[in-house]
N, C-alpha and C. Protein backbone atom coordinates (compact mmCIF):
# COMPACT_ATOMS: atom_id res chain seq x y z
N UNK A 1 81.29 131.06 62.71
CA UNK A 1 82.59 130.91 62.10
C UNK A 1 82.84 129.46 61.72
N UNK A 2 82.39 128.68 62.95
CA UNK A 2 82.54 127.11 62.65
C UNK A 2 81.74 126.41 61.30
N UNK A 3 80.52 127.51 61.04
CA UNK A 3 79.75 127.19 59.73
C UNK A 3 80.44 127.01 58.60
N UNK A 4 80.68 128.43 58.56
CA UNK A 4 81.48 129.29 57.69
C UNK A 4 82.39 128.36 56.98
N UNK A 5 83.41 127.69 58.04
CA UNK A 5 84.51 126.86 57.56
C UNK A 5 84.13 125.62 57.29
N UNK A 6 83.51 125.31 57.46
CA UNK A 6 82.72 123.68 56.87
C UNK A 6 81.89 124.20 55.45
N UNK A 7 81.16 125.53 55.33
CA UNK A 7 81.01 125.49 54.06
C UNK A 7 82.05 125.64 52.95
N UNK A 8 82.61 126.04 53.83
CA UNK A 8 84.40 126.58 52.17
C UNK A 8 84.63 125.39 51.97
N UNK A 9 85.15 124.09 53.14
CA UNK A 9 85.47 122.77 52.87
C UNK A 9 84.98 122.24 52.02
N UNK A 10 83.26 121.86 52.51
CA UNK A 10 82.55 121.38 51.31
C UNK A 10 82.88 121.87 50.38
N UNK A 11 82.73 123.25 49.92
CA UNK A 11 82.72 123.84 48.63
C UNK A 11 84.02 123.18 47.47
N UNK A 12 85.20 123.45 48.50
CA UNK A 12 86.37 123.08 48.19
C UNK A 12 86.13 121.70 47.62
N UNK A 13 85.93 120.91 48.58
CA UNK A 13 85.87 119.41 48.43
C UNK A 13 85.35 118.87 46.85
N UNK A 14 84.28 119.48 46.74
CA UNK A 14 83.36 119.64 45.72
C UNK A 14 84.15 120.01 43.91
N UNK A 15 84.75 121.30 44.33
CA UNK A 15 85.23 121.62 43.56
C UNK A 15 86.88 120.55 43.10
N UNK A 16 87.51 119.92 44.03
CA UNK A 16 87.87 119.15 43.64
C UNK A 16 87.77 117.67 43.19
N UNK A 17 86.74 117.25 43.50
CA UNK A 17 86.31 116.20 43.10
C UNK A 17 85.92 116.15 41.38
N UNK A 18 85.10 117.49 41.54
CA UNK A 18 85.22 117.78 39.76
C UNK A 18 86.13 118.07 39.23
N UNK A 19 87.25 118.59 39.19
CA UNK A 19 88.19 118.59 38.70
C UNK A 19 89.37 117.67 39.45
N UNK A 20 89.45 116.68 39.28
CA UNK A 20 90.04 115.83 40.42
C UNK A 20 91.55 115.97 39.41
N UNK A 21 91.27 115.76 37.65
CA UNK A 21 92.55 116.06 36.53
C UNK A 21 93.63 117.02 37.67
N UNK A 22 93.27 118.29 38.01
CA UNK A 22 93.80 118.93 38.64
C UNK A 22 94.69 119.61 39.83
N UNK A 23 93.56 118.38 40.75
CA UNK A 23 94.40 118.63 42.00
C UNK A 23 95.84 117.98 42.27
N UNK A 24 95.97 118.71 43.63
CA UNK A 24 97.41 118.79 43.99
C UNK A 24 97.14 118.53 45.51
N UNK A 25 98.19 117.80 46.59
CA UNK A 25 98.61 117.84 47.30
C UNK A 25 99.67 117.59 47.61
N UNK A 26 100.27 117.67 49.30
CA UNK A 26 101.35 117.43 50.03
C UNK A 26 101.50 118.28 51.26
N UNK A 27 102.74 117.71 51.85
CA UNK A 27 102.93 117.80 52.69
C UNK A 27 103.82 119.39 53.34
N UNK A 28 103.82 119.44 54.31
CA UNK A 28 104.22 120.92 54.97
C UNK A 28 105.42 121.05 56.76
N UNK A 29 106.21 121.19 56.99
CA UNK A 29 106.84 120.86 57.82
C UNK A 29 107.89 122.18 58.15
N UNK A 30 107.81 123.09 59.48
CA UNK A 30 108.76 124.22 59.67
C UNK A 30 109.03 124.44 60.60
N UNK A 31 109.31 125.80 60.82
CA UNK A 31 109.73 126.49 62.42
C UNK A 31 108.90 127.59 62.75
N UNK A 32 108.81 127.78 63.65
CA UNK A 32 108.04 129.21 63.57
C UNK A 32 108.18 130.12 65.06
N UNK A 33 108.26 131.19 65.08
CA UNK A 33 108.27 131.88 66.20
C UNK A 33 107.26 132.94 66.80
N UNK A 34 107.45 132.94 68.03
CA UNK A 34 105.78 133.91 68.36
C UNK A 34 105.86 134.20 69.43
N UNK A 35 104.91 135.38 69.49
CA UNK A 35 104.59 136.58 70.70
C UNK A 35 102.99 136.43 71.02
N UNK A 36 102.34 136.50 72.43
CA UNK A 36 101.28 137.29 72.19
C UNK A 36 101.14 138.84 72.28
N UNK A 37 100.59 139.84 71.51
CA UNK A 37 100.25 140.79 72.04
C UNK A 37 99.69 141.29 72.41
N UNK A 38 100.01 142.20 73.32
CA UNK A 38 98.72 142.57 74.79
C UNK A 38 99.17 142.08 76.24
N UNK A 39 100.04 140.70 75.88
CA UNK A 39 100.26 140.31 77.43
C UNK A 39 101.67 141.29 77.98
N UNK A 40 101.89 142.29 76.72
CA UNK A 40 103.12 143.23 77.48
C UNK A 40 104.28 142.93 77.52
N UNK A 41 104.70 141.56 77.40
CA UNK A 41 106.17 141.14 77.05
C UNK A 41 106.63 141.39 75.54
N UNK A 42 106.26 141.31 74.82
CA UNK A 42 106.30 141.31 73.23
C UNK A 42 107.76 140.84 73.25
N UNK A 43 108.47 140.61 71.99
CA UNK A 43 109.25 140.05 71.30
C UNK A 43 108.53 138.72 70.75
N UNK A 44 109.24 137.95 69.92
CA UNK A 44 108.85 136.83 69.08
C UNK A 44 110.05 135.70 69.75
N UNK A 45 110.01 135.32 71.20
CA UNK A 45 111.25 134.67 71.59
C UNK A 45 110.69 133.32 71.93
N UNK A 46 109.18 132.98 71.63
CA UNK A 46 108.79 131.52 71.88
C UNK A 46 108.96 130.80 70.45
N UNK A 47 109.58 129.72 70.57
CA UNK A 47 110.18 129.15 69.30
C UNK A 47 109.03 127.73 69.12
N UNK A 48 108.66 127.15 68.25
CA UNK A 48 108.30 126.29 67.72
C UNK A 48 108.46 125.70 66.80
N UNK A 49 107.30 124.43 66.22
CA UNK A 49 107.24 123.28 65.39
C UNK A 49 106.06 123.81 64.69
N UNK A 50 105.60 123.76 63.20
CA UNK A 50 104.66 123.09 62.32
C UNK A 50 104.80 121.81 61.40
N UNK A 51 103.60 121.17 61.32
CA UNK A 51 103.73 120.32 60.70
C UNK A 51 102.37 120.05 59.76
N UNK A 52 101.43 119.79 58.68
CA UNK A 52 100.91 118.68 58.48
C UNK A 52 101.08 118.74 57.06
N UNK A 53 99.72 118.78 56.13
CA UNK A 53 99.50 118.77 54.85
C UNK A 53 98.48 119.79 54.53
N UNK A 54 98.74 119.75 52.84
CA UNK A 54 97.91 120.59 51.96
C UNK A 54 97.15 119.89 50.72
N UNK A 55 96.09 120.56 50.34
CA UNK A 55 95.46 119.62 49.08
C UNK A 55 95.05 121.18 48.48
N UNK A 56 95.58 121.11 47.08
CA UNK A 56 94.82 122.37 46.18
C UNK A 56 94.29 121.80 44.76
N UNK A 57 94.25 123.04 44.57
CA UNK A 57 93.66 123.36 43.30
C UNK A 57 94.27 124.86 42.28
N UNK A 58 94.38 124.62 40.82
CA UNK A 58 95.06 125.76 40.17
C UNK A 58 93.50 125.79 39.65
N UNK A 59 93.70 127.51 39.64
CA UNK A 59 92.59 128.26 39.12
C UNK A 59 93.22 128.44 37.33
N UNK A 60 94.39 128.88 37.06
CA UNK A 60 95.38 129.10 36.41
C UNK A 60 96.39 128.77 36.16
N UNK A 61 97.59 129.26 35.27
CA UNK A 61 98.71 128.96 35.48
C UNK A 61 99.26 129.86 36.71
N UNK A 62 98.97 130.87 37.05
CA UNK A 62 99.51 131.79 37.54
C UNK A 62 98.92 132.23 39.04
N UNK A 63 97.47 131.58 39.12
CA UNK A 63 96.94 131.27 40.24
C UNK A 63 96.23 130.10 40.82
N UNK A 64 96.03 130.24 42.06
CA UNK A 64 95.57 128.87 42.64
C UNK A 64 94.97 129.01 44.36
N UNK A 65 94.26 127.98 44.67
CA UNK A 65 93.72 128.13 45.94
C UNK A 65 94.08 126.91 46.89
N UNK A 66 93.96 126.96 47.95
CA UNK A 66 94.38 125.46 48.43
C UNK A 66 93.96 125.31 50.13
N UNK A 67 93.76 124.11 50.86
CA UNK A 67 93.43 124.37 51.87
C UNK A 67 94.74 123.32 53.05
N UNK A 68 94.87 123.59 53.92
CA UNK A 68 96.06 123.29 54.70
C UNK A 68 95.38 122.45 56.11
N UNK A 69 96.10 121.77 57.01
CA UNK A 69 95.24 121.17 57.87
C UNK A 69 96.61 120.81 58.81
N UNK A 70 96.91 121.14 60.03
CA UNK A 70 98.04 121.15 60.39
C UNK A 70 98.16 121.47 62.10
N UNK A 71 99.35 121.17 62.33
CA UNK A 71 99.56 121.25 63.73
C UNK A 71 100.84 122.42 63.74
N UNK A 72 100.14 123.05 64.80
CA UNK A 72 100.95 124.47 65.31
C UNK A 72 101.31 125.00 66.25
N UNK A 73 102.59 125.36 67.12
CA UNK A 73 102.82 125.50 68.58
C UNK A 73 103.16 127.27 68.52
N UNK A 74 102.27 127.86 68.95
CA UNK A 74 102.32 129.28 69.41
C UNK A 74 102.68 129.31 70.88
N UNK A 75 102.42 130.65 71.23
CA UNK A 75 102.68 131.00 72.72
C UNK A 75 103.60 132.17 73.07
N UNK A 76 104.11 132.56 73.68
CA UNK A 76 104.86 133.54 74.31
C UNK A 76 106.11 133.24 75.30
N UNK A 77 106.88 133.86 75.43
CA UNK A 77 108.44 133.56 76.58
C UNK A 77 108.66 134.52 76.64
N UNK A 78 109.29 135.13 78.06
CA UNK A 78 110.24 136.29 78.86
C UNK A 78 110.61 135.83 80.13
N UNK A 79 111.91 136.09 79.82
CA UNK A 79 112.80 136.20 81.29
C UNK A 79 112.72 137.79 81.63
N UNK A 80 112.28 138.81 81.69
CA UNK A 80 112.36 140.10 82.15
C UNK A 80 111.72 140.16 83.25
N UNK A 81 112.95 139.32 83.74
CA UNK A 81 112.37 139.46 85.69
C UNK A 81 112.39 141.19 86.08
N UNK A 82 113.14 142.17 85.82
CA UNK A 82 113.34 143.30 86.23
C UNK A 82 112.25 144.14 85.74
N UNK A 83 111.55 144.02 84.67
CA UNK A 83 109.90 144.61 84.29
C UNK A 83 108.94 143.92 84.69
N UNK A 84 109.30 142.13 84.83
CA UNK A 84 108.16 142.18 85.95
C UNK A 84 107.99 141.09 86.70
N UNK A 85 108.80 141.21 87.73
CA UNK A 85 109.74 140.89 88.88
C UNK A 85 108.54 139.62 89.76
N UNK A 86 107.35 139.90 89.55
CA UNK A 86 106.37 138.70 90.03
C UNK A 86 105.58 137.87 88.96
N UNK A 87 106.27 138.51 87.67
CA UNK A 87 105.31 137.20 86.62
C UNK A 87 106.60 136.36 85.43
N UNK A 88 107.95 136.67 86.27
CA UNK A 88 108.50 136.11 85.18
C UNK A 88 110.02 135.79 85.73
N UNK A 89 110.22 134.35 85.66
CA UNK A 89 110.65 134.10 83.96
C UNK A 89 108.80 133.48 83.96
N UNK A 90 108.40 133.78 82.57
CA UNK A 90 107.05 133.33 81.84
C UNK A 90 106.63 132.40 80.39
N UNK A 91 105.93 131.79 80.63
CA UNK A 91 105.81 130.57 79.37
C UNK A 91 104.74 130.10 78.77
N UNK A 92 104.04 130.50 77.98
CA UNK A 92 103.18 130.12 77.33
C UNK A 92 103.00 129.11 76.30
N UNK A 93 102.80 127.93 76.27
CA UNK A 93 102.42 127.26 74.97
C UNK A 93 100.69 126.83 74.63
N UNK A 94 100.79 127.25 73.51
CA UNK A 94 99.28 127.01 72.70
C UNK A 94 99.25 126.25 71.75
N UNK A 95 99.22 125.05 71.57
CA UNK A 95 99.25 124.21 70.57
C UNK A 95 97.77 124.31 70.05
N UNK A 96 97.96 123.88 68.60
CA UNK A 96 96.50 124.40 67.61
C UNK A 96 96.45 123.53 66.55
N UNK A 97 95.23 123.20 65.86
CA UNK A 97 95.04 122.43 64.77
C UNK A 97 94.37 123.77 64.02
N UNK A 98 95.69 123.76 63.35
CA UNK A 98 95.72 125.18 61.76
C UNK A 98 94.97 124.44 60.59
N UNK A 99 93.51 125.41 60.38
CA UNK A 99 93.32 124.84 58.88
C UNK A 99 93.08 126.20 57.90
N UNK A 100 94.02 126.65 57.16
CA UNK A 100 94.02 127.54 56.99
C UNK A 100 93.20 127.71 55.29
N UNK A 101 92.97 128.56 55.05
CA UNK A 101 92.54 128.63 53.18
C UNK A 101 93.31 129.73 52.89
N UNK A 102 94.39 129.52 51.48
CA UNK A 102 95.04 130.03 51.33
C UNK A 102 95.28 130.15 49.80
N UNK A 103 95.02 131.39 49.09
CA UNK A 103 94.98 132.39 47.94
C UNK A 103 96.54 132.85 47.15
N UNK A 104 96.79 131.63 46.24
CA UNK A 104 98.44 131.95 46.07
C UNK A 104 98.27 132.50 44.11
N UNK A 105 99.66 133.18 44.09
CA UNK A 105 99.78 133.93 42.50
C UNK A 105 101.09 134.32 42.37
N UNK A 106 101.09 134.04 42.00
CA UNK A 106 103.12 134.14 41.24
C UNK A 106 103.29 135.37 40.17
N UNK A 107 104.03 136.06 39.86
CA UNK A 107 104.62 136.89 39.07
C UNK A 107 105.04 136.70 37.84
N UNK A 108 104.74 135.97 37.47
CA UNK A 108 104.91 135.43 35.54
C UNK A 108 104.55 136.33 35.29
N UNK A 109 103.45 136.76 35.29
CA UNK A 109 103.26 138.50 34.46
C UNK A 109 104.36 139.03 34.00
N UNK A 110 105.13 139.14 35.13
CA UNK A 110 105.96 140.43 35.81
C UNK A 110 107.50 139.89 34.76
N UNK A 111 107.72 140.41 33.52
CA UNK A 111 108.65 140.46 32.60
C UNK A 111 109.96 140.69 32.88
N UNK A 112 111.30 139.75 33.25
CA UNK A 112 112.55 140.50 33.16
C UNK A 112 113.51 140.37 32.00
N UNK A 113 114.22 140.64 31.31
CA UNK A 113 114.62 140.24 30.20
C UNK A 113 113.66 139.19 29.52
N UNK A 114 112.36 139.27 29.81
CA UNK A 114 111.98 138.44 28.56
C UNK A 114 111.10 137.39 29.47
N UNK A 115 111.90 137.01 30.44
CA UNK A 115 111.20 135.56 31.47
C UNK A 115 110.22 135.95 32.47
N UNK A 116 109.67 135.68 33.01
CA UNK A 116 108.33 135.83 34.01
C UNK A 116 109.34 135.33 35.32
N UNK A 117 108.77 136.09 36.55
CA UNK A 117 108.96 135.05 37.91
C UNK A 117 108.09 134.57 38.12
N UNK A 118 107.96 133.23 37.50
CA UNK A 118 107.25 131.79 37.83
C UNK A 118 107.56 131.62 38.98
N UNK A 119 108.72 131.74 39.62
CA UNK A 119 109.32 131.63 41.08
C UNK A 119 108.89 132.23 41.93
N UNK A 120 108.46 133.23 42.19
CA UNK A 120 108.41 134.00 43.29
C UNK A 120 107.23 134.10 43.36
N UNK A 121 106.38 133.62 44.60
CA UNK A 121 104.79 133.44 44.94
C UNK A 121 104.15 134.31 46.14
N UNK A 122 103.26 134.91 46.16
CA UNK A 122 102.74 135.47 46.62
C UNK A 122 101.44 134.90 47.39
N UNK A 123 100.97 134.68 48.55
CA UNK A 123 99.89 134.44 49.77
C UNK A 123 99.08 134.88 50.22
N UNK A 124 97.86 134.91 50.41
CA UNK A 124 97.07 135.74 51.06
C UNK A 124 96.26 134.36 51.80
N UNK A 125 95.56 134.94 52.79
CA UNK A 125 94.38 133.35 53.61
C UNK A 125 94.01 134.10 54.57
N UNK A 126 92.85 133.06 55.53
CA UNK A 126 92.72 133.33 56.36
C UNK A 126 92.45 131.52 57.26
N UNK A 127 92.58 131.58 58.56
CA UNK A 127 92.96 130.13 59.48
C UNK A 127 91.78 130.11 60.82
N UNK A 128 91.55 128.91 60.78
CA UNK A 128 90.93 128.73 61.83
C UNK A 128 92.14 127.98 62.90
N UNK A 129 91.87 128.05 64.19
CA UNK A 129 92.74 127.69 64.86
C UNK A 129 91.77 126.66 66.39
N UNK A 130 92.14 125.64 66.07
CA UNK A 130 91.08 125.22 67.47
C UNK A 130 92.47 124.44 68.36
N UNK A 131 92.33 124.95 69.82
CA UNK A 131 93.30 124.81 70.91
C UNK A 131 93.16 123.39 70.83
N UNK A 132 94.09 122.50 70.69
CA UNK A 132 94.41 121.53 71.18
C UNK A 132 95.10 121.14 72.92
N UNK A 133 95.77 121.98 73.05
CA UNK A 133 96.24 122.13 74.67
C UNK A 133 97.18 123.61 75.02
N UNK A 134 97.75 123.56 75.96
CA UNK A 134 97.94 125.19 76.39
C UNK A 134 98.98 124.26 77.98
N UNK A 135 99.58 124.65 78.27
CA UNK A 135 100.34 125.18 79.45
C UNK A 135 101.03 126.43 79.72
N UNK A 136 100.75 126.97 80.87
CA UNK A 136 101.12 128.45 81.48
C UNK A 136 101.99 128.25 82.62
N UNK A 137 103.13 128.77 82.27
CA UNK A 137 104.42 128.40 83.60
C UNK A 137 104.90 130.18 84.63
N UNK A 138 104.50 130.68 85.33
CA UNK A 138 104.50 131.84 85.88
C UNK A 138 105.90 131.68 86.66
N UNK A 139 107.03 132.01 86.90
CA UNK A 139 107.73 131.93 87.51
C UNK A 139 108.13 130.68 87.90
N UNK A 140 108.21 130.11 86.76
CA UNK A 140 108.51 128.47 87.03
C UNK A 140 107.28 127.44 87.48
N UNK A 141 106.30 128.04 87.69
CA UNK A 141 105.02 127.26 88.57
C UNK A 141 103.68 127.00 87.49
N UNK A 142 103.61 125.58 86.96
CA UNK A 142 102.69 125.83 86.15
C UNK A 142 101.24 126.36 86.86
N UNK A 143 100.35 127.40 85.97
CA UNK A 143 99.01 127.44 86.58
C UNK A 143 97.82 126.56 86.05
N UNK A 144 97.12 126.13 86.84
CA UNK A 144 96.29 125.05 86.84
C UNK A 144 94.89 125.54 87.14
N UNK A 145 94.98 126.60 87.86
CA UNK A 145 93.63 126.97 88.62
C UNK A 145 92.68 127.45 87.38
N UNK A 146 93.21 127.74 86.09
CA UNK A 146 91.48 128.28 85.42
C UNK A 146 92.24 128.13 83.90
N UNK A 147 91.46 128.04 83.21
CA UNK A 147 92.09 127.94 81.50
C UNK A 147 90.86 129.49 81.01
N UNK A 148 92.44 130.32 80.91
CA UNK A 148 91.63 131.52 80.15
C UNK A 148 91.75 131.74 78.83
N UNK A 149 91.77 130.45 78.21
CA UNK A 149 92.53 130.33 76.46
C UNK A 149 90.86 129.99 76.01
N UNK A 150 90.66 131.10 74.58
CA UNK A 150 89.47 130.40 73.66
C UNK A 150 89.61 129.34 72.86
N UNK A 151 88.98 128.64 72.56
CA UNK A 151 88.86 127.07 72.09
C UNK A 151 89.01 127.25 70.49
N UNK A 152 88.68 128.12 69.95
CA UNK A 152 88.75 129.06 68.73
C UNK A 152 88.85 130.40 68.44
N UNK A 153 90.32 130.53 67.53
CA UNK A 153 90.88 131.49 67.00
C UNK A 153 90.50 131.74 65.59
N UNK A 154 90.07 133.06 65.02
CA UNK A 154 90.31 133.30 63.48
C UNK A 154 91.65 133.77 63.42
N UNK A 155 92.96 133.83 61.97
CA UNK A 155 93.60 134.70 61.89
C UNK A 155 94.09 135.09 60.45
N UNK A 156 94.54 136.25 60.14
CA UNK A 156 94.59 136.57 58.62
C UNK A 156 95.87 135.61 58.32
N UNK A 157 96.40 135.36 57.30
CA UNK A 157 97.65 135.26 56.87
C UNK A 157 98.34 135.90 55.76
N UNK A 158 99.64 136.10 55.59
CA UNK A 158 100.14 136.46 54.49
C UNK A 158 101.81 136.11 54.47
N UNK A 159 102.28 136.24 53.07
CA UNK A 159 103.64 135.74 52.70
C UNK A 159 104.03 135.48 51.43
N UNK A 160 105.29 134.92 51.26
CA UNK A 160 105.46 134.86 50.06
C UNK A 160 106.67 133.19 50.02
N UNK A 161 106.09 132.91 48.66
CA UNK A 161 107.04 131.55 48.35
C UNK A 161 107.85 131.43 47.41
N UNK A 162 108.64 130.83 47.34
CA UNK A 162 110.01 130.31 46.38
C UNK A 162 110.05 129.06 46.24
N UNK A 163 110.08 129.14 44.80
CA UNK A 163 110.26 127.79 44.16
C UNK A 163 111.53 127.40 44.36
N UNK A 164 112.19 126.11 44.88
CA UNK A 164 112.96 125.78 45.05
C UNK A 164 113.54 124.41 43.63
N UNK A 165 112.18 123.72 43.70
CA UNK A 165 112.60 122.31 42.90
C UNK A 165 110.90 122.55 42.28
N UNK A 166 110.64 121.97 40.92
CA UNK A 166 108.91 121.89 40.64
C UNK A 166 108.44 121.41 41.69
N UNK A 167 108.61 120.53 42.58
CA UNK A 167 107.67 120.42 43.70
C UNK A 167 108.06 120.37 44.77
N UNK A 168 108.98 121.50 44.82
CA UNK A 168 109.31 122.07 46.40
C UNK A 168 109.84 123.96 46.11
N UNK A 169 108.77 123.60 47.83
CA UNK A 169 108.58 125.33 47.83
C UNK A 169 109.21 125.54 49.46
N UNK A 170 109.62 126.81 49.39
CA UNK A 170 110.20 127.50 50.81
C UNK A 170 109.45 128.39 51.34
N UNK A 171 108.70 128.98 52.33
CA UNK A 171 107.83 130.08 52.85
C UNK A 171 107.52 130.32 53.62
N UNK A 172 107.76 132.01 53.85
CA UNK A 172 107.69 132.71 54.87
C UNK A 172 106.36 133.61 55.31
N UNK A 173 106.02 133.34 56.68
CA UNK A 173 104.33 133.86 56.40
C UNK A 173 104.39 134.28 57.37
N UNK A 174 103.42 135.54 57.57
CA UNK A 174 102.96 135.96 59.15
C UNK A 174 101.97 135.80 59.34
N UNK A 175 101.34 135.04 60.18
CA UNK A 175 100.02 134.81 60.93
C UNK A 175 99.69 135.73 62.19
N UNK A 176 98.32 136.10 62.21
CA UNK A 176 98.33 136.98 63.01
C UNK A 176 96.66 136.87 63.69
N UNK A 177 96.17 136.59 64.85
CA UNK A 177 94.89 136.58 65.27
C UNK A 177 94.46 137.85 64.92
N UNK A 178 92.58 137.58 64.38
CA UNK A 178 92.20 138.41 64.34
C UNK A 178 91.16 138.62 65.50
N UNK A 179 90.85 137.24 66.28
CA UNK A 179 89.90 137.53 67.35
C UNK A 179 91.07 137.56 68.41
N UNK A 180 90.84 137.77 69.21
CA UNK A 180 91.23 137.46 70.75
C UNK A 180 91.63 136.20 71.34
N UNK A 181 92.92 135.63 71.94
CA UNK A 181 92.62 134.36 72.20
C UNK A 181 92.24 134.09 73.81
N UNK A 182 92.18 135.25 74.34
CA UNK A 182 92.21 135.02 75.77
C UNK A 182 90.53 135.46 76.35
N UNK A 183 89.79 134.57 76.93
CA UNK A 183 88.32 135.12 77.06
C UNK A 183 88.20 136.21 77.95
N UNK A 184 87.31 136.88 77.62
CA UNK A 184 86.79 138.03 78.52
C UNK A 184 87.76 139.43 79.03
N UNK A 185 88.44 139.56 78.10
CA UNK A 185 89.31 140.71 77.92
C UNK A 185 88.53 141.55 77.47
N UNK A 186 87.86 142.94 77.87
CA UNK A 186 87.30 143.94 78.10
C UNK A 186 87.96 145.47 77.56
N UNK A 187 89.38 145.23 78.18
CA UNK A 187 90.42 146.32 78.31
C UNK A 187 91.75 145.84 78.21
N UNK A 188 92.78 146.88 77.67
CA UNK A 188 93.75 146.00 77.77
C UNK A 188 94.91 147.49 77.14
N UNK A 189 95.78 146.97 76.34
CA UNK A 189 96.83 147.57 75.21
C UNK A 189 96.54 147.37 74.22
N UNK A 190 95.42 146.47 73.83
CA UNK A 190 95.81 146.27 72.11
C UNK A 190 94.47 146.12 72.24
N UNK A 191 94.13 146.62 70.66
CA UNK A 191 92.45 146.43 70.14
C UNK A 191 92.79 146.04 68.74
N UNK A 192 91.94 144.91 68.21
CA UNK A 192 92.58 144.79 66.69
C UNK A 192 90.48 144.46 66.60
N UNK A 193 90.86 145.20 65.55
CA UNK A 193 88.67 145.19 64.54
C UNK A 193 87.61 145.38 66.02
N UNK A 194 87.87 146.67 66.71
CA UNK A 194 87.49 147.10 67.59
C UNK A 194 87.59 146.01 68.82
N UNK A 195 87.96 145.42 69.20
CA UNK A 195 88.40 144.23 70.35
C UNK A 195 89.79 144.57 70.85
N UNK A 196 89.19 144.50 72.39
CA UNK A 196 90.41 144.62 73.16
C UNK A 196 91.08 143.33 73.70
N UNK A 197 91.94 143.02 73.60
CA UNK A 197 92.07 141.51 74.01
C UNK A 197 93.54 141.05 73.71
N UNK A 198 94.34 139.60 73.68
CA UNK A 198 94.99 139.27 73.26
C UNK A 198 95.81 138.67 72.33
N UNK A 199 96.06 138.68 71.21
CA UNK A 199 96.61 138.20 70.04
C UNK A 199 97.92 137.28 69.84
N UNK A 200 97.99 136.27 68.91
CA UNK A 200 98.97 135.37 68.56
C UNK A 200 99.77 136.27 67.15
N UNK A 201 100.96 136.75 67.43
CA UNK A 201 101.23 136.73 66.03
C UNK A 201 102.42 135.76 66.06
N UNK A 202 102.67 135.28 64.62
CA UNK A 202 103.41 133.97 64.43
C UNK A 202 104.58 134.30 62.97
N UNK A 203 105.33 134.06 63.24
CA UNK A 203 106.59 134.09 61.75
C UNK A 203 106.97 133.04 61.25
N UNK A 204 106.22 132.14 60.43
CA UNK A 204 106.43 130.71 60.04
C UNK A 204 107.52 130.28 58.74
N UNK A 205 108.95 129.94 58.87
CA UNK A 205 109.32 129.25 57.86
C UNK A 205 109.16 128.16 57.60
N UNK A 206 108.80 127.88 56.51
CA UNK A 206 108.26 126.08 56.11
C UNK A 206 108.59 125.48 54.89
N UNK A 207 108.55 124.39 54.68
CA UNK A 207 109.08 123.98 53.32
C UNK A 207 107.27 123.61 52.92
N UNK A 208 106.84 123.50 51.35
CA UNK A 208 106.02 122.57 51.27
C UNK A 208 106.15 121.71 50.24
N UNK A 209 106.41 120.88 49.94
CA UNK A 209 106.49 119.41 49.00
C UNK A 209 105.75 118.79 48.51
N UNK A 210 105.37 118.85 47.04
CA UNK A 210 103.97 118.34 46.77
C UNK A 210 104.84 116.75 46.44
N UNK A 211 103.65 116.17 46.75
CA UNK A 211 103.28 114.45 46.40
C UNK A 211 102.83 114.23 44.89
């Protein structure tokens, strides 16, 4: 996987350098909220920060590709001491360096009286995620004794954007692991691409601002 994403870079890299007329960057800054699932608490009640930058490229007027590089605080929260009265109140944070590649196209096609939505953008990607740090608080007590967090996450993404100003955009995305982030999960509640294990999903609002 770690290949994988160093070849798209290069590729990327490459491809902008030749068309350098073209490119685009800036910056990225939001909120975001998140659950894991599988650990049985679910809701989306752990709140966070994103932050970094983006550098693209237009394929088109109407499409474009781009790659992102960023800092991200996932994790999980429950107070449902009464479901489960020895693991909670509970706290997870997973901080991550997000580099995501991300597949955008707008609706100009799409005719209303006459005008295109140039505005309204459409997302597709997929993210690598490598743990930067993690704390686990069990009933108030951080645990220390073992780190059962993987060092690397894949996850799909998707969403959609609004043009706000020519170079400011608003957007809402769901991120969602596609591997497991917790090692050696066997069995569990949740299986996502035959894997049983634990998952980050994430609800990110963000602004992005090109330079």
């Amino acid at each position: 996987m770690k290949k994988i994403f160093i070849l798209l870079a290069l590729t990327f890299s490459f491809i902008v350098t030749v068309n350098s007329q073209n490119f685009f960057g800036g910056l990225i800054a939001g909120g975001i909220t998140s659950q894991v699932e599988g650990d049985q608490r679910g809701g989306f009640n752990k709140l966070g920060f994103t932050a970094g930058a983006f550098a693209g490229l237009p394929i088109n007027k109407n499409f474009s590709v781009h790659l992102e590089l960023k800092y991200i605080q996932k994790g999980s929260r429950s107070n449902n001491v009464e479901a489960f009265p020895d693991g909670d109140p509970y706290l997870l944070k997973l901080d991550y360096i997000d580099m995501p590649i991300v597949f955008t196209t707008n609706f100009n096609m799409i005719r209303i009286n006459g005008r295109g939505l140039h505005w309204l953008n459409v997302e597709l990607g997929l993210s690598v995620d490598v743990l930067a740090k993690y704390k686990e608080e069990i009933m108030g007590v951080e645990n220390i004794d073992y780190n059962p967090w993987r060092r690397v996450a894949l996850n799909g993404l998707a969403g959609i954007r609004i043009n706000i100003t020519k170079d400011c955009q608003i957007g809402l995305r769901t991120i969602n692991s596609i591997t497991s982030i917790r090692k050696n999960v066997v069995t569990g509640n949740v299986i996502r691409f035959n894997q049983w294990g634990e998952f980050n999903d994430v609800l990110q609002l963000a602004i992005f601002y090109r330079l």
